[in-house]
Protein backbone atom coordinates (compact mmCIF):
# COMPACT_ATOMS: atom_id res chain seq x y z
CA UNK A 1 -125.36 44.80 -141.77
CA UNK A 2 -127.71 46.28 -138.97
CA UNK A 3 -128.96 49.99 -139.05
CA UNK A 4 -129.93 51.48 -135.88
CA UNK A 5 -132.50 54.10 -136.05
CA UNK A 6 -133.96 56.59 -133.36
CA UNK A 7 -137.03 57.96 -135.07
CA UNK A 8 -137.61 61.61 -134.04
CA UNK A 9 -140.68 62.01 -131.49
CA UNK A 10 -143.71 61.72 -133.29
CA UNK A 11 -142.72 60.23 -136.17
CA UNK A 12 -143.54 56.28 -137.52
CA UNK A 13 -141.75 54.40 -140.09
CA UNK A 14 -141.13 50.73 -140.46
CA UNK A 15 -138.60 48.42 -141.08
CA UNK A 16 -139.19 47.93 -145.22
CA UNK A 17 -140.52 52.05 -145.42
CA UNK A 18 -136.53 52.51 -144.44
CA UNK A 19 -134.92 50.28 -146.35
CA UNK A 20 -136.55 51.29 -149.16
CA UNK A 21 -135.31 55.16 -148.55
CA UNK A 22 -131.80 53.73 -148.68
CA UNK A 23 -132.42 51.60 -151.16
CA UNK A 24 -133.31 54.54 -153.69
CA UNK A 25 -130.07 56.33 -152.14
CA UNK A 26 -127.48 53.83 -151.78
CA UNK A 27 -126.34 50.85 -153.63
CA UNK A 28 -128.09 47.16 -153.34
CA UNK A 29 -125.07 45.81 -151.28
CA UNK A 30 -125.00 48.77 -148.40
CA UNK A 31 -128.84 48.67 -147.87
CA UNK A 32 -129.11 47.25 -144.17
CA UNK A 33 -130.35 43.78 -143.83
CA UNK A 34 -131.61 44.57 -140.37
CA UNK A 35 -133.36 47.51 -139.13
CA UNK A 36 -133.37 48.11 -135.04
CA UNK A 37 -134.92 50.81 -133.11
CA UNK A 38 -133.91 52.20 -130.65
CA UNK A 39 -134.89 55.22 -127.98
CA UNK A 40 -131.89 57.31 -128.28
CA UNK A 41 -128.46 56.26 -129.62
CA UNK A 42 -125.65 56.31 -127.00
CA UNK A 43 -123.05 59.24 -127.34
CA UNK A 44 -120.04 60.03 -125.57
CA UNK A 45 -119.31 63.38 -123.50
CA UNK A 46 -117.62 64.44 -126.87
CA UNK A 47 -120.99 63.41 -128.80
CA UNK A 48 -119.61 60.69 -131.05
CA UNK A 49 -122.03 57.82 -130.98
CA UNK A 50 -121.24 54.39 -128.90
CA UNK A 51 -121.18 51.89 -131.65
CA UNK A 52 -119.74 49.18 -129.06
CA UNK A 53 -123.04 49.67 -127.16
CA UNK A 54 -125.15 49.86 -129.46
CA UNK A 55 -123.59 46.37 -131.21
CA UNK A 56 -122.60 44.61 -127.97
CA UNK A 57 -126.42 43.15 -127.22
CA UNK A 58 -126.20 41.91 -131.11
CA UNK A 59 -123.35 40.12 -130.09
CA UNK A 60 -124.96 38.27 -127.03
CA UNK A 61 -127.51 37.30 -129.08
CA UNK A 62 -125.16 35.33 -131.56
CA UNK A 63 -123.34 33.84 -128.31
């Protein structure tokens, strides 16, 4: 499982300072194994986010 994270201007956290937020939230198996950052996340005129855009360079990769 990937997260994708846009971090709010100004702010810093790593990969392990997140997981370990979700980790004391969520249960061992729905932590993310992956962390990626990103500028902004893609939304739609409606403002639901893109998850096809935001996955389809993960894809690529894998190809």
């Amino acid at each position: 499982m990937t997260a994708f994270v846009s971090l709010k201007s100004g702010h810093t956290a790593t990969e392990d300072d997140l997981r370990q937020l979700v980790r004391s939230r969520l249960a061992g198996y729905k932590v993310p194994k992956h962390v990626k950052f990103v500028d902004t996340l893609p939304k739609s005129p409606v403002g639901k986010i893109l998850r096809r855009a935001l996955r389809e360079p993960l894809w690529e990769e894998h190809t």
